[in-house]
N, C-alpha and C. Protein backbone atom coordinates (compact mmCIF):
# COMPACT_ATOMS: atom_id res chain seq x y z
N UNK A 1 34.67 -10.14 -19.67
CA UNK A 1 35.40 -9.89 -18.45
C UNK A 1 34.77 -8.71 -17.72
N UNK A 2 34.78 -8.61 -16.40
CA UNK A 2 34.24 -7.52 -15.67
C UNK A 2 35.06 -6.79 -15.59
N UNK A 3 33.86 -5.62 -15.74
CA UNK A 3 35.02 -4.02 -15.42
C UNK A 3 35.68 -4.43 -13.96
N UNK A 4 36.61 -3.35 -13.73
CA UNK A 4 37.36 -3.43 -12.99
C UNK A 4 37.24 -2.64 -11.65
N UNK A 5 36.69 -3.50 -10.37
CA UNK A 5 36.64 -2.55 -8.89
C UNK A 5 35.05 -3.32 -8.97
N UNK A 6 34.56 -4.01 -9.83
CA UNK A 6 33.04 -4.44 -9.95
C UNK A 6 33.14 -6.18 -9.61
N UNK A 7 32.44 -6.45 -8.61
CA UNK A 7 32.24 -7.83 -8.46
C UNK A 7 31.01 -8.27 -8.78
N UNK A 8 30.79 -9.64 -9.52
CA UNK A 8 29.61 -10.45 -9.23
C UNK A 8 29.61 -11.42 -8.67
N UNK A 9 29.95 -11.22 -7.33
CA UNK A 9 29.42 -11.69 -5.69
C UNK A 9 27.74 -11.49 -5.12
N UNK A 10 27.13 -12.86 -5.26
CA UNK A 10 26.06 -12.44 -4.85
C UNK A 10 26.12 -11.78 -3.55
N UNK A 11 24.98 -10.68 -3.42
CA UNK A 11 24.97 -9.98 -2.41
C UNK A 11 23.74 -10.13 -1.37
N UNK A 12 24.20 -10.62 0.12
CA UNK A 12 22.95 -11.00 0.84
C UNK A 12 22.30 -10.00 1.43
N UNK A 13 21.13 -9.37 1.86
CA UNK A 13 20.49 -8.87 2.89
C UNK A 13 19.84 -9.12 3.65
N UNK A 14 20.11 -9.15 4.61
CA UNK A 14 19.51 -10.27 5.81
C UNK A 14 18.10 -8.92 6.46
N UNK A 15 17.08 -9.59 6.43
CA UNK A 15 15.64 -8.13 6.98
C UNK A 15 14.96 -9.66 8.05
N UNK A 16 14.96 -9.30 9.11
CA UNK A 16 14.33 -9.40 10.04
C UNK A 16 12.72 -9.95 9.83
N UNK A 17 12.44 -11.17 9.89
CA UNK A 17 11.23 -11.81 9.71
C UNK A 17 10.36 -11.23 10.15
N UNK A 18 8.57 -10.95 9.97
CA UNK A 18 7.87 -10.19 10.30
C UNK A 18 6.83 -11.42 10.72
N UNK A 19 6.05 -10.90 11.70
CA UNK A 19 5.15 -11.45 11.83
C UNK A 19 3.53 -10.88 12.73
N UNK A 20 2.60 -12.05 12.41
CA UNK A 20 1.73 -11.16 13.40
C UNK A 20 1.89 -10.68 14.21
N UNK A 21 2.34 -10.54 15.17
CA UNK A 21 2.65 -10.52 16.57
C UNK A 21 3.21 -8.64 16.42
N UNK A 22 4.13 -8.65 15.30
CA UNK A 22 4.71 -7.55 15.20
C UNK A 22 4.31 -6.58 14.76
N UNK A 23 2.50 -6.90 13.88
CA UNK A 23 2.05 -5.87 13.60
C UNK A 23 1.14 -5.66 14.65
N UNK A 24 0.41 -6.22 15.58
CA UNK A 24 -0.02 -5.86 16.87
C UNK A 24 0.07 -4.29 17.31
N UNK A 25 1.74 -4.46 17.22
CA UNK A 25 2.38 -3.46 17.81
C UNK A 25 2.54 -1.85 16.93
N UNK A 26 2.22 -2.35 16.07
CA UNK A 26 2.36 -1.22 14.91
C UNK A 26 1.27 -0.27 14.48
N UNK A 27 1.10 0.74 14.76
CA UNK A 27 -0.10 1.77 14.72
C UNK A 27 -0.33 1.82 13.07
N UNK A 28 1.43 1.75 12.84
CA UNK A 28 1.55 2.46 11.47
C UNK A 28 0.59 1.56 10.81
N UNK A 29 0.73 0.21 10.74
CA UNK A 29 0.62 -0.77 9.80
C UNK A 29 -1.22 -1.27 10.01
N UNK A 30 -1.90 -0.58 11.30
CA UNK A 30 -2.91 -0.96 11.46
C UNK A 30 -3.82 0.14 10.82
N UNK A 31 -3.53 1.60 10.96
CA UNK A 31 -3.59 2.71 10.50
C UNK A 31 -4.13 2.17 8.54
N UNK A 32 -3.21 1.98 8.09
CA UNK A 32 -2.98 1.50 6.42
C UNK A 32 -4.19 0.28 6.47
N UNK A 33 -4.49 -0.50 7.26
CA UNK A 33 -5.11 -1.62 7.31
C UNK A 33 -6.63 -0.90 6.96
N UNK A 34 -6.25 -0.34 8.04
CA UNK A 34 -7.94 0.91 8.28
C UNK A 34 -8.02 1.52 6.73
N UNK A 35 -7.07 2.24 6.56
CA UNK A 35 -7.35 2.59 5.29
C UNK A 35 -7.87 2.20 3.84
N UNK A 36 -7.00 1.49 3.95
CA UNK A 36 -7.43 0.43 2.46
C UNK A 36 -9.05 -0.23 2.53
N UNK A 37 -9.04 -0.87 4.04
CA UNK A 37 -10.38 -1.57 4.23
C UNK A 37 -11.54 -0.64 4.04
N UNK A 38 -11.45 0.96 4.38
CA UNK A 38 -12.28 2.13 4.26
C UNK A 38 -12.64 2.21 2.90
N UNK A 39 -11.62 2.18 1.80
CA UNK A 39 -11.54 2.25 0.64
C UNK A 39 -12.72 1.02 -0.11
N UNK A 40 -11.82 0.00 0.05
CA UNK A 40 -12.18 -0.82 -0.49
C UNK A 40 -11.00 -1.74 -1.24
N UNK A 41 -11.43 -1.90 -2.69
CA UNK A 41 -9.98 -2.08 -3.28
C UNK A 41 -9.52 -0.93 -4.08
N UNK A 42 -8.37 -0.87 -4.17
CA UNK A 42 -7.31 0.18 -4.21
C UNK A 42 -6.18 -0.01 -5.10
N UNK A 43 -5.84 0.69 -6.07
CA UNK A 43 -4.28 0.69 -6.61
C UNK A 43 -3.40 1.31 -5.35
N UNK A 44 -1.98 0.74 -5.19
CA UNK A 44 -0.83 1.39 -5.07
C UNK A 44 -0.33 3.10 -4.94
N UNK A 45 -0.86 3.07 -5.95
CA UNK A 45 -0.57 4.68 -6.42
C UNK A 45 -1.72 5.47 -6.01
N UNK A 46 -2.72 4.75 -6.46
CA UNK A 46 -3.95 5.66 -5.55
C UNK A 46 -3.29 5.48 -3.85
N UNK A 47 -3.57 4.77 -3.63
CA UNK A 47 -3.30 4.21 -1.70
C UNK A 47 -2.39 5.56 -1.83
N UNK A 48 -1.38 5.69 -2.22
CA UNK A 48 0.10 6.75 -1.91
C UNK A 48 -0.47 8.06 -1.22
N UNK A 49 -1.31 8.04 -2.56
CA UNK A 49 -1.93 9.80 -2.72
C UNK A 49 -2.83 9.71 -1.59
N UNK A 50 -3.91 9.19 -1.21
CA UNK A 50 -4.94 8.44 -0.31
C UNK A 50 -4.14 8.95 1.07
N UNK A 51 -3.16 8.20 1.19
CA UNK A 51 -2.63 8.57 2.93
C UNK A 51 -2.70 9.87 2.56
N UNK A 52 -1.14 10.32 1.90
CA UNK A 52 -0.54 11.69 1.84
C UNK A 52 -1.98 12.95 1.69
N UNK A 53 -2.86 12.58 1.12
CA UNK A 53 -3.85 13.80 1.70
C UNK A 53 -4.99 13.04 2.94
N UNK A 54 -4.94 12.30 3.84
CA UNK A 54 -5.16 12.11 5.02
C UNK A 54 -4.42 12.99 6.02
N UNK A 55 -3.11 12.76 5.78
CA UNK A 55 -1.70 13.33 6.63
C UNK A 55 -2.14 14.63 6.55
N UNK A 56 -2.26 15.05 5.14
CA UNK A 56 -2.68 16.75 4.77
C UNK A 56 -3.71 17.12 5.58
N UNK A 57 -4.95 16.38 6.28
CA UNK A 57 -6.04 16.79 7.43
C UNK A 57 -5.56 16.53 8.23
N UNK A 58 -4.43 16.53 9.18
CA UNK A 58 -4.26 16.51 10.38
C UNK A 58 -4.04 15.49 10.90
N UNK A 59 -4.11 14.34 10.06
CA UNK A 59 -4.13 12.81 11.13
C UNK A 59 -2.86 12.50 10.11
N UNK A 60 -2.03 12.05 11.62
CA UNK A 60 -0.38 11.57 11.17
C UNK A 60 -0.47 10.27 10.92
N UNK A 61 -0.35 9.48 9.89
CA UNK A 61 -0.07 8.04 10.11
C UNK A 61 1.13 7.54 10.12
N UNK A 62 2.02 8.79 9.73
CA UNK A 62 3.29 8.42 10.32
C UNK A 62 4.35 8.04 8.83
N UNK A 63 3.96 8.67 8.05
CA UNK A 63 4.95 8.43 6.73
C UNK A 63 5.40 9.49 6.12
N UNK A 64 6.19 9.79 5.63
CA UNK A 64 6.79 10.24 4.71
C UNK A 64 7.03 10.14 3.49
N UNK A 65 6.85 11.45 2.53
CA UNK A 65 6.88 11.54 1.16
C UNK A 65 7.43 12.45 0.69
N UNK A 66 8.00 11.69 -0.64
CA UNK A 66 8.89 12.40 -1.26
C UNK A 66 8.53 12.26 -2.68
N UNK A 67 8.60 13.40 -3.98
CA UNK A 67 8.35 13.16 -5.20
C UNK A 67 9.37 13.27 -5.93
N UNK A 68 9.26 12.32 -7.03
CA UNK A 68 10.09 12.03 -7.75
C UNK A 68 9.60 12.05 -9.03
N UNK A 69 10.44 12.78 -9.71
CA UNK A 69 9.50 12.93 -11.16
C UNK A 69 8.27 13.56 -11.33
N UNK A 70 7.84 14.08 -10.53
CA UNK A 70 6.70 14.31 -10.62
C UNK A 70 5.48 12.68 -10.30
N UNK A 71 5.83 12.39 -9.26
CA UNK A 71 5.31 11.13 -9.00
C UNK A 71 5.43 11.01 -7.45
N UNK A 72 4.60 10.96 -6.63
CA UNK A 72 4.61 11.20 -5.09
C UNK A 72 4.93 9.77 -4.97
N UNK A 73 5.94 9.25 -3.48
CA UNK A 73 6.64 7.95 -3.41
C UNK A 73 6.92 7.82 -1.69
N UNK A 74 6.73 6.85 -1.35
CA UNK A 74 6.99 6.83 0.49
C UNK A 74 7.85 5.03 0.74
N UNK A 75 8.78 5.51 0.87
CA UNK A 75 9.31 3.66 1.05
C UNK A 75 8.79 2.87 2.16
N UNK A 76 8.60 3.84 3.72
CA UNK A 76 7.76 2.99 4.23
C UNK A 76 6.49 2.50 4.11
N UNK A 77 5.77 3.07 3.44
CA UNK A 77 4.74 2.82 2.75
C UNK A 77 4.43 1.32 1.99
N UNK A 78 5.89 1.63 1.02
CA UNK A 78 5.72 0.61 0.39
C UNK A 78 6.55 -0.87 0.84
N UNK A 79 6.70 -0.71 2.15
CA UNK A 79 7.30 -1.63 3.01
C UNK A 79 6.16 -2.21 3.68
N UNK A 80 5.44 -1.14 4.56
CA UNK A 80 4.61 -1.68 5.11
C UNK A 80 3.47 -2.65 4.23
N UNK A 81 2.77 -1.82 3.02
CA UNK A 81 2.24 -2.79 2.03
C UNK A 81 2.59 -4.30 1.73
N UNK A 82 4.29 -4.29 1.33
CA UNK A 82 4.76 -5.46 1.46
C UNK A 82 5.22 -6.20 2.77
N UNK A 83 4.93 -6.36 3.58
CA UNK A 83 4.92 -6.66 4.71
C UNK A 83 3.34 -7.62 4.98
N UNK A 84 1.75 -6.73 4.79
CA UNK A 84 0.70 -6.86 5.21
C UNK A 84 0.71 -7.97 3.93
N UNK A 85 1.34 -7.79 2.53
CA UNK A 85 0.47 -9.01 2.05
C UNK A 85 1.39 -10.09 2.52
N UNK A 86 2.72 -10.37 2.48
CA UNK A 86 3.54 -11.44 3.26
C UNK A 86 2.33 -11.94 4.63
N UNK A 87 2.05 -11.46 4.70
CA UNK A 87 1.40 -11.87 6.00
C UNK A 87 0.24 -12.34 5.52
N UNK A 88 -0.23 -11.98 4.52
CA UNK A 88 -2.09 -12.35 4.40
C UNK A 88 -2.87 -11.67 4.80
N UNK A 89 -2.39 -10.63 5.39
CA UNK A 89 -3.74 -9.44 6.20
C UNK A 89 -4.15 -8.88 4.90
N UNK A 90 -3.10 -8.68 3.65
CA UNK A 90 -3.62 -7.66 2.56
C UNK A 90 -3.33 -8.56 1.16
N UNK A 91 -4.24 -8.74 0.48
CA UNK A 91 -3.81 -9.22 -0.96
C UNK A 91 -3.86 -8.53 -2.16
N UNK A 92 -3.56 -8.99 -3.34
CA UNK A 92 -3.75 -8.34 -4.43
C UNK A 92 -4.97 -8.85 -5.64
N UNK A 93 -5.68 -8.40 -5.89
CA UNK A 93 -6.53 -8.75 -6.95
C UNK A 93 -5.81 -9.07 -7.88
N UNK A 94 -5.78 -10.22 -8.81
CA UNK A 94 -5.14 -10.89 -9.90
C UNK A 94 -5.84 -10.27 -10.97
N UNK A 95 -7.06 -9.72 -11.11
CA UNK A 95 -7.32 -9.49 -12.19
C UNK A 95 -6.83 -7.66 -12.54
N UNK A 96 -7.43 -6.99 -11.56
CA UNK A 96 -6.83 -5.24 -11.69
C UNK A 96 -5.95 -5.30 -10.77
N UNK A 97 -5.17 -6.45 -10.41
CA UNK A 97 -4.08 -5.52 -9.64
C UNK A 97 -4.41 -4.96 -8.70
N UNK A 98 -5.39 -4.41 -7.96
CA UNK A 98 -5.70 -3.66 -6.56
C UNK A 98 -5.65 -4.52 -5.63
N UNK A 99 -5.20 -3.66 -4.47
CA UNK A 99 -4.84 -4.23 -2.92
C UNK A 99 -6.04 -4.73 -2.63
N UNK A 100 -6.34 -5.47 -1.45
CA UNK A 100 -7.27 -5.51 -0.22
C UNK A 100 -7.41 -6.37 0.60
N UNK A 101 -7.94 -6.34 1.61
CA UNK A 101 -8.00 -6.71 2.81
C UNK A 101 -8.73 -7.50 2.88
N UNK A 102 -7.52 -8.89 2.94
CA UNK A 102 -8.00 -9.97 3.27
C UNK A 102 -9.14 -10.79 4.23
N UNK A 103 -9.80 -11.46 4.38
CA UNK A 103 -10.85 -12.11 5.60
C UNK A 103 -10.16 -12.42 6.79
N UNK A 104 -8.71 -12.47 6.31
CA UNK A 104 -7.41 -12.59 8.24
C UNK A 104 -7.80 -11.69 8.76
N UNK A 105 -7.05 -10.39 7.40
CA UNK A 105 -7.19 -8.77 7.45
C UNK A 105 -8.17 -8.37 8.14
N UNK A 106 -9.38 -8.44 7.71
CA UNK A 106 -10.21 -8.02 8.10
C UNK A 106 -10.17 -8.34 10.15
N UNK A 107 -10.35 -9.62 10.48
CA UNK A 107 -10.42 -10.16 11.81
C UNK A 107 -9.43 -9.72 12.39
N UNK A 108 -8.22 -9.49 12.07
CA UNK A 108 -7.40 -9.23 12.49
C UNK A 108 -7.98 -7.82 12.79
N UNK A 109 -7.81 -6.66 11.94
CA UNK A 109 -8.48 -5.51 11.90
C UNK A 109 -9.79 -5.34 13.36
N UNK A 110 -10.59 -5.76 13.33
CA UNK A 110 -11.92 -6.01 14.15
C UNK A 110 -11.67 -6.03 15.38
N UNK A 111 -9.77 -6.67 16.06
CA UNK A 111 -9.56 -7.32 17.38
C UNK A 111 -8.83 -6.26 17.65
N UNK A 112 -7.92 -5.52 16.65
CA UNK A 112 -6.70 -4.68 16.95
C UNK A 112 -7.19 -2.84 16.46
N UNK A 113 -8.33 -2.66 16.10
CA UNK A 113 -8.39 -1.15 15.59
C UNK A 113 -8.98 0.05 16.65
N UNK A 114 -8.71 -1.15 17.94
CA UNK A 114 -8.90 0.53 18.67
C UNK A 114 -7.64 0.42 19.01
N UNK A 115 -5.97 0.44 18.80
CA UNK A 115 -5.55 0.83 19.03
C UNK A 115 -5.29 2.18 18.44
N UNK A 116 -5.85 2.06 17.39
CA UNK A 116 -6.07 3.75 16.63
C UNK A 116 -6.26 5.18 17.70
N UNK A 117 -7.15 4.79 18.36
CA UNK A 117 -7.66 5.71 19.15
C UNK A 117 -8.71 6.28 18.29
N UNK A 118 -8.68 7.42 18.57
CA UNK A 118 -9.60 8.65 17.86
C UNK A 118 -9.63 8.20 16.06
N UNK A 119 -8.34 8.13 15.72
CA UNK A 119 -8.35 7.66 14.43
C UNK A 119 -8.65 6.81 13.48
N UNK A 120 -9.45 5.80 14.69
CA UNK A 120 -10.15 4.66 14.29
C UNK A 120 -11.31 5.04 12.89
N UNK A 121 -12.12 6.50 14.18
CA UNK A 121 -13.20 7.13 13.44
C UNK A 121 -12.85 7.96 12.56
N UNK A 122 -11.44 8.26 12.34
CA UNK A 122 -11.27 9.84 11.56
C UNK A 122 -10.85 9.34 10.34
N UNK A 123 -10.21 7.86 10.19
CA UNK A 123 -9.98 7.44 8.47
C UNK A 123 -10.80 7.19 7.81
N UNK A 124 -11.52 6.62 8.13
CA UNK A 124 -12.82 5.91 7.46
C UNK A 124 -13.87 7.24 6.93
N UNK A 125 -13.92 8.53 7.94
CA UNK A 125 -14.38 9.90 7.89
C UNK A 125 -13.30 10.26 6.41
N UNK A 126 -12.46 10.52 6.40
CA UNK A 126 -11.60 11.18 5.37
C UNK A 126 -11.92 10.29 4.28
N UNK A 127 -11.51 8.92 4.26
CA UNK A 127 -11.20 8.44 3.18
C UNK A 127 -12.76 8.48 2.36
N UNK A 128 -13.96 8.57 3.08
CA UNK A 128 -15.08 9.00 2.05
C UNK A 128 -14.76 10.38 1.55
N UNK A 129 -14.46 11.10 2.52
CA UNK A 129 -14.57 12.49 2.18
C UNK A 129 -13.27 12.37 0.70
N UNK A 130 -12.30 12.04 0.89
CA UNK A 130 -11.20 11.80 0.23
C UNK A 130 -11.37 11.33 -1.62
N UNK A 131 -12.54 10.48 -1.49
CA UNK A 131 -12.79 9.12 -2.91
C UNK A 131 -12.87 10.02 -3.67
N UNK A 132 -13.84 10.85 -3.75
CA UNK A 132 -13.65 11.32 -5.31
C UNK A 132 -12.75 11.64 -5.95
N UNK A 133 -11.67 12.50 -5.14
CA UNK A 133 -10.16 12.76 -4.97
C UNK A 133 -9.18 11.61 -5.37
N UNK A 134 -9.29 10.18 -5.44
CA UNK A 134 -8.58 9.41 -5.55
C UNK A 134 -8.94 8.58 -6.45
N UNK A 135 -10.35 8.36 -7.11
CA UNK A 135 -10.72 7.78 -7.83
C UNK A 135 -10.60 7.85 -9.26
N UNK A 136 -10.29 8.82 -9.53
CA UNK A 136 -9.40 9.02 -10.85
C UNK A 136 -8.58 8.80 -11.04
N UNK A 137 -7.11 8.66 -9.88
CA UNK A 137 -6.25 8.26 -10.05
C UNK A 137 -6.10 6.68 -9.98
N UNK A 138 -7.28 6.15 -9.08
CA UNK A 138 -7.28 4.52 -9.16
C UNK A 138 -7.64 4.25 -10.53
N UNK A 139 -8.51 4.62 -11.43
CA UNK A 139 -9.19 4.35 -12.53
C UNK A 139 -8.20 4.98 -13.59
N UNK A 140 -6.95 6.01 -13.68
CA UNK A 140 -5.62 5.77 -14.19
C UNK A 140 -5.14 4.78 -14.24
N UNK A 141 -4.68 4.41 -13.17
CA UNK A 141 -3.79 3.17 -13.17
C UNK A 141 -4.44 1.53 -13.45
N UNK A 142 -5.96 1.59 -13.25
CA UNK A 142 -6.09 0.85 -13.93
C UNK A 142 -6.48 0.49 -15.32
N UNK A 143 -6.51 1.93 -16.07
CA UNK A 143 -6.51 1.40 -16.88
C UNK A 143 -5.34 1.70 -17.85
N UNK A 144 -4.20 1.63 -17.32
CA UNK A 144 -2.84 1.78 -17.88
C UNK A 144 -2.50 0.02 -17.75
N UNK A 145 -3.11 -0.58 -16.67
CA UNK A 145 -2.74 -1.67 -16.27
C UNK A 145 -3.25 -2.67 -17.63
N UNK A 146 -4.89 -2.59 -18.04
CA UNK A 146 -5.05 -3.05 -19.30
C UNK A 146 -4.72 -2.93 -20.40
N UNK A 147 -4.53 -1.84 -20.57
CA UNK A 147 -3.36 -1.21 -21.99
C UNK A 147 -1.99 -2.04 -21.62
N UNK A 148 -1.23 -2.46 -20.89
CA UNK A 148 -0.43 -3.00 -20.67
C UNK A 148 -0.53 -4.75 -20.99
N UNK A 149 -1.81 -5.15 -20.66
CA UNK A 149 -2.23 -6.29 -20.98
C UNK A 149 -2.13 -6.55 -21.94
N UNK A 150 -2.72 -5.71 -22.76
CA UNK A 150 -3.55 -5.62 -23.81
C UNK A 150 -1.91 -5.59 -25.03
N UNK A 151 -1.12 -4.57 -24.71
CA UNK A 151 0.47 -4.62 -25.92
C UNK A 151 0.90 -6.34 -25.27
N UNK A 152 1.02 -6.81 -23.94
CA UNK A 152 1.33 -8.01 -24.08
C UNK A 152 1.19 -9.46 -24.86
N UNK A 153 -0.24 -9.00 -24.88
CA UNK A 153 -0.98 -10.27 -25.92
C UNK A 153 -0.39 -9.89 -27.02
N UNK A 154 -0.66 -8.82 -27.80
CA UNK A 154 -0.05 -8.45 -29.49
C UNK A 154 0.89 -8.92 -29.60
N UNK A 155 2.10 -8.74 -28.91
CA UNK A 155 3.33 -8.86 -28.97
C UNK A 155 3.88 -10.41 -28.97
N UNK A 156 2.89 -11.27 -28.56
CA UNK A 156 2.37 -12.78 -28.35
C UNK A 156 2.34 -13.37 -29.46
N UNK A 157 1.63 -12.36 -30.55
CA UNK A 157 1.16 -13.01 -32.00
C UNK A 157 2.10 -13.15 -32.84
């Protein structure tokens, strides 16, 4: 029996369909596009850290962060992410798990990145300057990601 004042009523949330059209309009989401594609492929967690010391040189892309645990975290962030692969502009590598920018992505990217302005040139500038800085933390997580693989299979036997 359920506690009491507690329902299990499924609960709907209705979010507003996204589409190309809507990232057009979005600096934020073209900004991140730029980014990742600068990169290359990318963990999650790297990408986080990746903006948040972009933001730290002066160029706003427009997010916010907050840490938790000792773990830096941005929800729009991780909205917009999920958003770009719904769409196909951004996918995920099946094998490590890292983001990137799809062949849409990319074209898409090519038609829409001067709306950047100035910042067109200044991510792609940071995020080299940036890699060494982040590449440890991509090469963390991935290889937490195989250790993870890796107890799955055992646990198989």
């Amino acid at each position: 029996m359920a506690a009491p004042g507690r329902s299990k009523e499924l609960k709907i949330i209705t979010r507003p369909a996204i589409t190309i059209a809507d990232i057009v309009n979005d600096v934020r989401k073209i900004a991140l596009l730029q980014t990742i594609k600068s990169f290359g492929e990318i963990t999650e967690k790297a990408l986080i850290y990746l903006v948040k010391n972009i933001q730290d040189k002066n160029v706003n892309l427009g997010y916010r962060f907050f840490e938790i645990a000792g773990s830096l975290s941005s929800k729009e962030l991780k909205e917009d992410i999920i958003a770009l692969l719904y769409l196909g502009l951004l996918e995920t590598n099946p094998r490590n798990k890292k983001l990137r920018v799809t062949s849409e992505g990319l074209e898409f990217l090519e038609n829409h990145v001067s709306r950047l302005g100035e910042n067109a040139e200044k991510i792609p500038q940071l995020v080299e300057e940036l890699r060494s800085k982040i590449i440890p933390i991509d090469a963390e997580q991935e290889l937490s990601f195989k250790l993870l693989k890796i107890s799955r299979r055992r646990r198989r036997r």
